[in-house]
C-alpha atoms as a PDB file:
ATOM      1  CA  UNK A   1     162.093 -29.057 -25.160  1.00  0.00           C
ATOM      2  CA  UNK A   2     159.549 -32.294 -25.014  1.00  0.00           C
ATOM      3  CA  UNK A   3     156.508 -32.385 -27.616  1.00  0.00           C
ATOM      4  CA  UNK A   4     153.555 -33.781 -26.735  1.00  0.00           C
ATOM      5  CA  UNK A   5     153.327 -37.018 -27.996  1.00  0.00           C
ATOM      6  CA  UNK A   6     150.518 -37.463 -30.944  1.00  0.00           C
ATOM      7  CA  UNK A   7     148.541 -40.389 -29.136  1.00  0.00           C
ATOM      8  CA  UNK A   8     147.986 -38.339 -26.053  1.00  0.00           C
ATOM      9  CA  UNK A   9     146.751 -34.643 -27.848  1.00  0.00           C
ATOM     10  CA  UNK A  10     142.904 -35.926 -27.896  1.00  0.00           C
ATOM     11  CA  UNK A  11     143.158 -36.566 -24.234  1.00  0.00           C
ATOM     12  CA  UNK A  12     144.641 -32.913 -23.926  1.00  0.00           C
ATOM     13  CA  UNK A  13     142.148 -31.027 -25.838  1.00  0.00           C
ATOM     14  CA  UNK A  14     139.254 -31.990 -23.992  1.00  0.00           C
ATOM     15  CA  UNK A  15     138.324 -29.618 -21.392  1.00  0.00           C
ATOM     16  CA  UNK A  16     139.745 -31.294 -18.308  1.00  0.00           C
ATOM     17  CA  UNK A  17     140.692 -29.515 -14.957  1.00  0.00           C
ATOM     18  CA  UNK A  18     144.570 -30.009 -14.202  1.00  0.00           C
ATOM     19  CA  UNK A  19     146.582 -29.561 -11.030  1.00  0.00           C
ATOM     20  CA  UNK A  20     149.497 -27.060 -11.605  1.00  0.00           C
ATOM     21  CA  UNK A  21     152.420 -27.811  -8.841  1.00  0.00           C
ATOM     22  CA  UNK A  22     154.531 -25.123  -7.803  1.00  0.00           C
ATOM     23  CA  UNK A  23     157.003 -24.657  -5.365  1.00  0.00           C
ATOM     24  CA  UNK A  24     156.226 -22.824  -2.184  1.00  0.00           C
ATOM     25  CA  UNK A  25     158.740 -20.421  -0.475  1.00  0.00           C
ATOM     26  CA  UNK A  26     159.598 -23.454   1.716  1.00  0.00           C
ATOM     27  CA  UNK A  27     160.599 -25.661  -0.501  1.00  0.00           C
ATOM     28  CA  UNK A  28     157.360 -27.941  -0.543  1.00  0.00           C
ATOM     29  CA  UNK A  29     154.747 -28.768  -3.485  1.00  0.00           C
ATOM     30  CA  UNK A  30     152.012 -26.458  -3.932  1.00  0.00           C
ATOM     31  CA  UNK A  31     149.218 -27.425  -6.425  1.00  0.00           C
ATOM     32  CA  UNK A  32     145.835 -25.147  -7.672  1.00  0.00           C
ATOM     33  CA  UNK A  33     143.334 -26.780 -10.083  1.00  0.00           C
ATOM     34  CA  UNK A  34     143.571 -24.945 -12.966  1.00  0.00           C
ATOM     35  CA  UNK A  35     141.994 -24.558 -16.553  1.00  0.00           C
ATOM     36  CA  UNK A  36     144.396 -24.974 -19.286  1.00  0.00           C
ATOM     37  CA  UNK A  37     144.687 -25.003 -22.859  1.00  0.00           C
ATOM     38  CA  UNK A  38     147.302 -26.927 -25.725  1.00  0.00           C
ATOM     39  CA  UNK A  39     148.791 -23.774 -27.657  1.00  0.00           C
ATOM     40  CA  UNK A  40     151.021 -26.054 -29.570  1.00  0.00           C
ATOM     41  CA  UNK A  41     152.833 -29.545 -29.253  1.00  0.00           C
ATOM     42  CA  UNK A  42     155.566 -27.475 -26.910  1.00  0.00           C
ATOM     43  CA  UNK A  43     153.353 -24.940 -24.598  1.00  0.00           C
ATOM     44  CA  UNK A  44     150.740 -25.412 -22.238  1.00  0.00           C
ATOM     45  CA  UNK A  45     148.980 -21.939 -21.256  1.00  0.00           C
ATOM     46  CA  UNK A  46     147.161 -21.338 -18.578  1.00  0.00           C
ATOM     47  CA  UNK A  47     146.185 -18.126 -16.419  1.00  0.00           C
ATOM     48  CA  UNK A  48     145.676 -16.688 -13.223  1.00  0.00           C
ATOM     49  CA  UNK A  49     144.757 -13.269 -11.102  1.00  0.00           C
ATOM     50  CA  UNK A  50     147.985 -11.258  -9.376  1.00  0.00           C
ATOM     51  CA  UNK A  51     148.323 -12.438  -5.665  1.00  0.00           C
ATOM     52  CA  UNK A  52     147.586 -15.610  -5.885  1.00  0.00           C
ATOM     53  CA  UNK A  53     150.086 -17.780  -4.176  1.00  0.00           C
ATOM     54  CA  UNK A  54     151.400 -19.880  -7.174  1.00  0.00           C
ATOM     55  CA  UNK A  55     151.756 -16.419  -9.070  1.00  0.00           C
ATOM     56  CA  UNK A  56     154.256 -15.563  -6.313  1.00  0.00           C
ATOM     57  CA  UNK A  57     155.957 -19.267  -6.481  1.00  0.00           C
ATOM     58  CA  UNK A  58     156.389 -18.830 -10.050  1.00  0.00           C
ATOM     59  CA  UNK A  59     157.847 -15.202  -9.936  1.00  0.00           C
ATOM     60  CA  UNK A  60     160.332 -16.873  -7.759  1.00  0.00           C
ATOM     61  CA  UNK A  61     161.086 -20.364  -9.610  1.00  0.00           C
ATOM     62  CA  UNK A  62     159.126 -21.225 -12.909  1.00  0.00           C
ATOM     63  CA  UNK A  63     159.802 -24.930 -12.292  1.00  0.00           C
ATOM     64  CA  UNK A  64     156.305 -26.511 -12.515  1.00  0.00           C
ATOM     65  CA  UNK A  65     154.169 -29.564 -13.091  1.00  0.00           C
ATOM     66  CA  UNK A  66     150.893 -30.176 -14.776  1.00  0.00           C
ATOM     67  CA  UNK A  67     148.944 -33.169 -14.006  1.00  0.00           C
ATOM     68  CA  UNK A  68     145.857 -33.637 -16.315  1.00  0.00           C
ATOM     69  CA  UNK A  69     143.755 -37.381 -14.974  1.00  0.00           C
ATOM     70  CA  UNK A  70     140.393 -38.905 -15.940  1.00  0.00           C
ATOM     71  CA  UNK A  71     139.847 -41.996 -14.155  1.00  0.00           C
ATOM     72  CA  UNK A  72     143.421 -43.869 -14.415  1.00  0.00           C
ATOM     73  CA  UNK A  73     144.392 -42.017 -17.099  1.00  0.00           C
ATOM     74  CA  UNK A  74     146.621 -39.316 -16.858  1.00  0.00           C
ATOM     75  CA  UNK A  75     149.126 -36.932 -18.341  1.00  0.00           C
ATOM     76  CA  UNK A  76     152.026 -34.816 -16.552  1.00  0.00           C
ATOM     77  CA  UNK A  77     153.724 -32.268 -18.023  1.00  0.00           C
ATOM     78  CA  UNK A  78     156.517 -30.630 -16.217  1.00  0.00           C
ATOM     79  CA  UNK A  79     158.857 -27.919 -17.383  1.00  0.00           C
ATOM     80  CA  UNK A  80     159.462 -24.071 -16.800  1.00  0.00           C
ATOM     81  CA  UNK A  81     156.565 -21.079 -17.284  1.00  0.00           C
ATOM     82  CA  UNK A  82     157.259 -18.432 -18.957  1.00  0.00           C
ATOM     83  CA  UNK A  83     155.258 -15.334 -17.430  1.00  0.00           C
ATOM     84  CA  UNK A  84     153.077 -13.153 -19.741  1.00  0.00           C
ATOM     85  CA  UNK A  85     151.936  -9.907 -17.727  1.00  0.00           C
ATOM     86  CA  UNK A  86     150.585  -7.742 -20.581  1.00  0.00           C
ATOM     87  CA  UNK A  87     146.827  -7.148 -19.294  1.00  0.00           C
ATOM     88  CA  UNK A  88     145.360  -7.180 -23.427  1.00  0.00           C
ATOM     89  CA  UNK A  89     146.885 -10.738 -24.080  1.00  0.00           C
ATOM     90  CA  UNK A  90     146.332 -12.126 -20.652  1.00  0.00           C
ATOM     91  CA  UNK A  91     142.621 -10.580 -20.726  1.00  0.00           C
ATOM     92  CA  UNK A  92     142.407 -12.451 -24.185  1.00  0.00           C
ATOM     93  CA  UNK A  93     143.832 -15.737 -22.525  1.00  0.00           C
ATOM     94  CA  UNK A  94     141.300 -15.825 -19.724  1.00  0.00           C
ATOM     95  CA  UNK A  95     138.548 -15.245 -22.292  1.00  0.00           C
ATOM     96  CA  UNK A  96     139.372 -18.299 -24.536  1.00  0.00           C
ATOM     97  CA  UNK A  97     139.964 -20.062 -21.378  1.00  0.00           C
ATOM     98  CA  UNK A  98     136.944 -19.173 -20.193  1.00  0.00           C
ATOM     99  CA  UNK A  99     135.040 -20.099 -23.683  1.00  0.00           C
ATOM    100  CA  UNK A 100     136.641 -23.659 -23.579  1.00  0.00           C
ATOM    101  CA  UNK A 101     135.440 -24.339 -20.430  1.00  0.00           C
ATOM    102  CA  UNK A 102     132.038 -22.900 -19.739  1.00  0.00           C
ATOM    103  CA  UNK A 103     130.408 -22.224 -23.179  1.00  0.00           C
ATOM    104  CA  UNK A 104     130.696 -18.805 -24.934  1.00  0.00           C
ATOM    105  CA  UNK A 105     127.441 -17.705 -23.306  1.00  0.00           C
ATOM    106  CA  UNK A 106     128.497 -18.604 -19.960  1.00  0.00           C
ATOM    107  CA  UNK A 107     131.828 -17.278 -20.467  1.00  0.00           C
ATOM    108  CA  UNK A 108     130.383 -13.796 -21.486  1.00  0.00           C
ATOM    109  CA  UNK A 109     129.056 -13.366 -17.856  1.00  0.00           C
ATOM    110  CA  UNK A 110     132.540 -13.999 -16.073  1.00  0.00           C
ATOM    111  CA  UNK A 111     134.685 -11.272 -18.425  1.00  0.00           C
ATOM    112  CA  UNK A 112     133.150  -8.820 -16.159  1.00  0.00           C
ATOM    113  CA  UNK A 113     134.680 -10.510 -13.287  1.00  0.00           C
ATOM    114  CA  UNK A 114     138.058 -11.164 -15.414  1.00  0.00           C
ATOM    115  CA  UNK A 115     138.469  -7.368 -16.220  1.00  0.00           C
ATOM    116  CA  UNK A 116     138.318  -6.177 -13.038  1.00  0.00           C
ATOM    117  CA  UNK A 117     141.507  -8.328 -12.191  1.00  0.00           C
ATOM    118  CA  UNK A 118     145.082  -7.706 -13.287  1.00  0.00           C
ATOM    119  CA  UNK A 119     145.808 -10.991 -14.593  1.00  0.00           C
ATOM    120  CA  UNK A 120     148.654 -13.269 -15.918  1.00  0.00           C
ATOM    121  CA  UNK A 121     149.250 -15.818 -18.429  1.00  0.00           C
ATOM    122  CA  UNK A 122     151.330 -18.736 -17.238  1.00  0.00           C
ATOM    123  CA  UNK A 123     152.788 -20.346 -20.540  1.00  0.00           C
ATOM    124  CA  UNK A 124     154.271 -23.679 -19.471  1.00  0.00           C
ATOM    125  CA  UNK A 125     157.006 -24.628 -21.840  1.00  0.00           C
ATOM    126  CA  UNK A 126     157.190 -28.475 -21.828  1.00  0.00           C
ATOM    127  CA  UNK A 127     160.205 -30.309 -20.923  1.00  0.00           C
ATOM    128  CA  UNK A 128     159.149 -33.980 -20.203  1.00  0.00           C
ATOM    129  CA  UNK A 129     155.940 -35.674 -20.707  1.00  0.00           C
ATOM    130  CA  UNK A 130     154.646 -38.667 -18.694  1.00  0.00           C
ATOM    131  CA  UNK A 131     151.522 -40.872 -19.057  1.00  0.00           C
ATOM    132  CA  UNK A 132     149.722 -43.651 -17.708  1.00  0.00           C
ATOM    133  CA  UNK A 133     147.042 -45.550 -18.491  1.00  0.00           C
ATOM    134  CA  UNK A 134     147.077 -45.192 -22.663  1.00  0.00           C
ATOM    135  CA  UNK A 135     148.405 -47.393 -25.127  1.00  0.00           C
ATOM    136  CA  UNK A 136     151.791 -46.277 -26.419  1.00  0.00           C
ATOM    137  CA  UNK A 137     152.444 -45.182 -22.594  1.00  0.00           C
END
């Protein structure tokens, strides 16, 4: 396992949108912008609704890629995900997802929408780390 190297965890924190890449049935690169979140200096969690496509690609072969850019700047992560399909911890995912991103007021309004869903929490355990554009790249 990779750790996510100190000078680049600011950069991480802030709520960006990422681009998770997954690989399709026929062999090719399939990405979704995604919200994400750092659960620790090895694991990058994310989430998503059952039957979505990269759900599928996943199910079949966890190899992935996370590419997090502002500008020139940007951060890939690429390792394995680990799938979490227990509906109270994925709900609870989605939530603080939801919270980072939007507000908690905001966020209120979409759990609604989030219940009604079987979802998934995609746990991306890090394996390499690449960057560009920061000093101590």
């Amino acid at each position: 396992m990779a750790v996510i190297p100190e000078y680049l965890r600011d950069f991480l924190l802030a709520p960006r949108f990422a681009v998770l890449a997954t690989i399709a049935p026929d062999g090719l690169p399939r990405q979704s912008v995604m919200w994400y979140d750092v659960l620790d200096q090895e694991t990058i969690l994310m989430n998503t609704a059952v039957g979505r496509a990269k759900l599928d690609d996943l199910r079949r072969d966890p190899r992935a890629s996370l590419c997090i850019a502002d500008g020139y700047r940007y951060v890939t992560v690429i390792g394995r995900v680990e799938l979490i399909e227990d509906q109270e911890r994925a709900q609870a995912d989605i939530a603080r997802l939801a919270v980072r991103y939007v507000g908690e007021e905001e966020a209120r309004s979409w759990i609604p929408q989030f219940r009604a869903q079987r979802r998934v929490t995609l746990l991306l355990r890090i394996e390499r780390v690449l960057a560009h554009g920061f000093a101590g790249a």
